[in-house]
N, C-alpha and C. Protein backbone atom coordinates (compact mmCIF):
# COMPACT_ATOMS: atom_id res chain seq x y z
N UNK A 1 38.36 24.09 54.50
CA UNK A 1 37.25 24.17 53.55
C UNK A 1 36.06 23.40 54.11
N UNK A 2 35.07 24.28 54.74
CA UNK A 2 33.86 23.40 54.81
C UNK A 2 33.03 23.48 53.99
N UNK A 3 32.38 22.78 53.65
CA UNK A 3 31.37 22.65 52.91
C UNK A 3 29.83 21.80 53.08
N UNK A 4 28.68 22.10 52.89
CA UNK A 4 27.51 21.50 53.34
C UNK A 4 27.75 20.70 52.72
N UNK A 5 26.81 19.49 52.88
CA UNK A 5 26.32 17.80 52.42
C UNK A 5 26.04 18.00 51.27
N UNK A 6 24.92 19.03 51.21
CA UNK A 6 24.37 19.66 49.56
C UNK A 6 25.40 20.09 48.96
N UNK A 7 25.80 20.69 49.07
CA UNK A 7 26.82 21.33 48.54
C UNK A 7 28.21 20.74 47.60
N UNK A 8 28.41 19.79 48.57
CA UNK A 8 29.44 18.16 48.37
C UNK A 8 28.66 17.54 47.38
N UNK A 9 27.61 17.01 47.61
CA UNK A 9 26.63 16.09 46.17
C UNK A 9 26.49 16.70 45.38
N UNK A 10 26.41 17.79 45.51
CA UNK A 10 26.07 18.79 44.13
C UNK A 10 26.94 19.30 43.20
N UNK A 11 28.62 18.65 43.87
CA UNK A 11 29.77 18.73 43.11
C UNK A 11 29.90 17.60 42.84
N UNK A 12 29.77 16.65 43.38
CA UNK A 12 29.84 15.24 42.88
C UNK A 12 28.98 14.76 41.34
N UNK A 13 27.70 15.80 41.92
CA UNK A 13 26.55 15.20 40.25
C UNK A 13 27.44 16.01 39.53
N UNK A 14 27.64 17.29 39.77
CA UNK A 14 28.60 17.96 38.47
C UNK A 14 29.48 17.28 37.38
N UNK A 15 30.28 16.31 38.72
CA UNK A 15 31.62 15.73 38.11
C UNK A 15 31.30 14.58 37.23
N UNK A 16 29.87 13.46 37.95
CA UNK A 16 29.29 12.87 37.57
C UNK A 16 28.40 13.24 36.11
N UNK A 17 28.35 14.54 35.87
CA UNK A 17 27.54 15.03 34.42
C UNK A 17 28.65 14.83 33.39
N UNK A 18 30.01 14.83 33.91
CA UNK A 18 30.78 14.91 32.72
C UNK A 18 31.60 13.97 32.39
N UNK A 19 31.47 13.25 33.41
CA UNK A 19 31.74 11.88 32.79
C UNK A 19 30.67 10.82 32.31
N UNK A 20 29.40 11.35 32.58
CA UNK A 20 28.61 10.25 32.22
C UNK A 20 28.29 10.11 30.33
N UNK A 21 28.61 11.35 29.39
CA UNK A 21 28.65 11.24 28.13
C UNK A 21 29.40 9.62 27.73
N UNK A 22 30.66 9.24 28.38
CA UNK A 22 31.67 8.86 27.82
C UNK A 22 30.94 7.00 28.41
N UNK A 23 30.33 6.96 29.54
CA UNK A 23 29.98 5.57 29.77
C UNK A 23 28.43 5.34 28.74
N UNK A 24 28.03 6.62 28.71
CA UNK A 24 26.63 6.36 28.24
C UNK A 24 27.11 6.03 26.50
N UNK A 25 28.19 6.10 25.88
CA UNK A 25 28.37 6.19 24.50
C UNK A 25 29.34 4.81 24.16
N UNK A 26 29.05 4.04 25.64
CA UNK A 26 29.54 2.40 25.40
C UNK A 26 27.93 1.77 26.30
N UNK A 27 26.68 2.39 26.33
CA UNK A 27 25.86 1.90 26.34
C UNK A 27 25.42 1.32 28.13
N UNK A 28 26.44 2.29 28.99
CA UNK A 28 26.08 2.63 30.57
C UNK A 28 25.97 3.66 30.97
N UNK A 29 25.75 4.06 32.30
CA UNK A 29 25.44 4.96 32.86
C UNK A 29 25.90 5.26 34.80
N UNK A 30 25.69 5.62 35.26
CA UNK A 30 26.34 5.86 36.29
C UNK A 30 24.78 6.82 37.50
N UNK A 31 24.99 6.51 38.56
CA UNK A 31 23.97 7.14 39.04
C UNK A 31 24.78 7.36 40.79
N UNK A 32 24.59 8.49 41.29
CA UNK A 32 25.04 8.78 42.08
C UNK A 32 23.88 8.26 43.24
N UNK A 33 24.87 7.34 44.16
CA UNK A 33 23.26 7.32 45.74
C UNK A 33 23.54 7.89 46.70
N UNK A 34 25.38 7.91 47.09
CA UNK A 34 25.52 9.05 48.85
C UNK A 34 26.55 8.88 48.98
N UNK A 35 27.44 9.73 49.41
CA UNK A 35 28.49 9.95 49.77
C UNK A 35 29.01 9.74 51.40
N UNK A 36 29.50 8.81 52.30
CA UNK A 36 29.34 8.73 53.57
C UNK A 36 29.79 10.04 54.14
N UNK A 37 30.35 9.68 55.65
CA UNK A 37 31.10 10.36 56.00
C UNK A 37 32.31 10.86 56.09
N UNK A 38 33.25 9.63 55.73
CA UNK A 38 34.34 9.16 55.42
C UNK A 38 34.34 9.89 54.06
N UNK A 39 33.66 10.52 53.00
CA UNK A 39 34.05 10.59 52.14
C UNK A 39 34.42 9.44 50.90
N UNK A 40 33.79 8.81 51.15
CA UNK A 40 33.61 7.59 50.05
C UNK A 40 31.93 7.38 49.55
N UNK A 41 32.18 7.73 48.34
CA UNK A 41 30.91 8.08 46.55
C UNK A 41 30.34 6.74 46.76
N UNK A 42 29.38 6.87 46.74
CA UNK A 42 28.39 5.26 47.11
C UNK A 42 27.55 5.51 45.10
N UNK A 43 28.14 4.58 44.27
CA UNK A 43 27.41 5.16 43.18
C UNK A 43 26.67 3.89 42.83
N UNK A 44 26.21 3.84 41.55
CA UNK A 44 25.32 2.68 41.08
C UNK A 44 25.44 2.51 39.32
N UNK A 45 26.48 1.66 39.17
CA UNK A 45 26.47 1.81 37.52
C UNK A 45 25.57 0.88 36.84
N UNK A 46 24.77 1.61 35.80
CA UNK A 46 23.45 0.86 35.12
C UNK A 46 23.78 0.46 33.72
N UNK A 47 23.41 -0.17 32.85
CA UNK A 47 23.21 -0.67 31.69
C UNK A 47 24.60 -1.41 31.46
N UNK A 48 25.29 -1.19 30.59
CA UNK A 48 26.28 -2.40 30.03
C UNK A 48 27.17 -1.76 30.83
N UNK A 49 27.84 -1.00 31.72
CA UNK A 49 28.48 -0.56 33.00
C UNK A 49 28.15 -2.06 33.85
N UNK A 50 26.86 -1.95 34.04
CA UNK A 50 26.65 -2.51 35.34
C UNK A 50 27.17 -4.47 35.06
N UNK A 51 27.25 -4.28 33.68
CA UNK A 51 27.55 -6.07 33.44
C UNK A 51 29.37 -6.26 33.02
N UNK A 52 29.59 -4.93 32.64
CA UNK A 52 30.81 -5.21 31.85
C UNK A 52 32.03 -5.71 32.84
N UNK A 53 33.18 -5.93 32.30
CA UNK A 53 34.31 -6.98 32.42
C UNK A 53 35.31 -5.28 33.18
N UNK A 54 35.18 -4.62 32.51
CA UNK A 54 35.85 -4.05 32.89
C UNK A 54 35.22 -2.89 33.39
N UNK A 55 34.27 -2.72 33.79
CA UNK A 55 33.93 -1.60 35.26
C UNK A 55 34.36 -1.54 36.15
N UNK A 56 34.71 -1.96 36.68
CA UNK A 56 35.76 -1.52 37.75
C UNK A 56 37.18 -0.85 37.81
N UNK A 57 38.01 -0.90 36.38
CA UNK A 57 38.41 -0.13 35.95
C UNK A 57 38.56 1.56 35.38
N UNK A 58 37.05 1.15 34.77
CA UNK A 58 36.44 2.22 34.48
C UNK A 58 36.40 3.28 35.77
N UNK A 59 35.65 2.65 36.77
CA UNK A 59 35.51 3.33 37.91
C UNK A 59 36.46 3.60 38.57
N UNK A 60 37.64 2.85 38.42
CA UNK A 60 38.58 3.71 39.86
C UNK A 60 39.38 4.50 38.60
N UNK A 61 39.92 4.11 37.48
CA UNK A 61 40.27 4.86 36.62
C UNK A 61 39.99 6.27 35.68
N UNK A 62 38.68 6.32 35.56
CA UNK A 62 37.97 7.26 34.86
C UNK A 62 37.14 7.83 36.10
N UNK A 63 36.18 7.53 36.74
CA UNK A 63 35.16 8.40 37.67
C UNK A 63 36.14 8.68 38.72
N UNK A 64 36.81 8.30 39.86
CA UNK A 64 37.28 7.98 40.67
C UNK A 64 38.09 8.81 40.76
N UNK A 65 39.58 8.38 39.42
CA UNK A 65 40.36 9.63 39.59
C UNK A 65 39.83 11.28 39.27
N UNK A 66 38.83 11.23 38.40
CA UNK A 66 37.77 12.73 37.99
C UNK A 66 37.74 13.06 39.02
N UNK A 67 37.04 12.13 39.72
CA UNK A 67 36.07 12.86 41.22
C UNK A 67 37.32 13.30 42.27
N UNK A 68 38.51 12.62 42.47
CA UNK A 68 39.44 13.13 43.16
C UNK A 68 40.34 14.56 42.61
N UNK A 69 40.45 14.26 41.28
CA UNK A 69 41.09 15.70 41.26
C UNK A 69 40.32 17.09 41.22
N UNK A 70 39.36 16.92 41.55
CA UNK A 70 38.10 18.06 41.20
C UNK A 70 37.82 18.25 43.28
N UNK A 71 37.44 17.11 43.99
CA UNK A 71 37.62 17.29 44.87
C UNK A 71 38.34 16.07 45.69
N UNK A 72 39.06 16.91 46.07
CA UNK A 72 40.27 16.09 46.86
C UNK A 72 39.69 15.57 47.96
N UNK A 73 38.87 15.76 48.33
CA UNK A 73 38.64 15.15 50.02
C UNK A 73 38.07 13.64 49.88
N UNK A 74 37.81 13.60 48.40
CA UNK A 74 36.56 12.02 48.18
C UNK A 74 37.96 11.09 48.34
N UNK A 75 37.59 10.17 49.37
CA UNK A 75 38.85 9.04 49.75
C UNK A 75 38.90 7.96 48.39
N UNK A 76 37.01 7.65 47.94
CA UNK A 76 37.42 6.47 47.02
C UNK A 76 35.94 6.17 46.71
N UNK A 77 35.59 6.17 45.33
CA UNK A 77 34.22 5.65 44.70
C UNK A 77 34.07 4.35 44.64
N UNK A 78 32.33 3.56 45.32
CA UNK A 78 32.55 2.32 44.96
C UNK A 78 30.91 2.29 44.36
N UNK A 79 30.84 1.03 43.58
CA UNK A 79 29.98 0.35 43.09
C UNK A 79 29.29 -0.23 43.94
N UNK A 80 27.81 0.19 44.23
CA UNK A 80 26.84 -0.47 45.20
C UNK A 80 26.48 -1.90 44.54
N UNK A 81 26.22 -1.71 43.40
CA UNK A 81 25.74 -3.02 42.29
C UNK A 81 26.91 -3.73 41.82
N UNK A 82 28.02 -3.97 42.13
CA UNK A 82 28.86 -4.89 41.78
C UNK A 82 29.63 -6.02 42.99
């Protein structure tokens, strides 16, 4: 399966649209910045995400596993701001 760069981010914001209801309705948000080469989600979580106790949970638990079962090739999402 190849797939362009565009193509890859543009499944990533997808995956990223549908989980962002659920952070934005505890008062965060999530913002996608780049995906390397390696396949590891370079993201940026904003508002009470970006302070809370348990974001990082959130993220490998909720975004992380999303983003892997949708596309398998993403090795692992991290938090630029934490």
């Amino acid at each position: 399966m190849t797939e362009s760069k565009e193509e890859l981010n543009q499944k990533i914001e997808n995956v990223l649209e549908q989980v962002r209801p659920y952070l934005q309705a505890d008062g965060g948000d999530i913002n996608f910045v780049n995906v390397t080469d390696d396949y590891t989600v370079n993201v940026e979580l904003t508002g009470a995400c970006g302070t809370c106790a348990f974001s990082t949970m959130t993220l490998k638990n909720g975004v992380e596993a999303t983003l892997k079962k949708v596309l398998p090739q993403v090795k692992e999402v991290v938090a630029i701001n934490l």
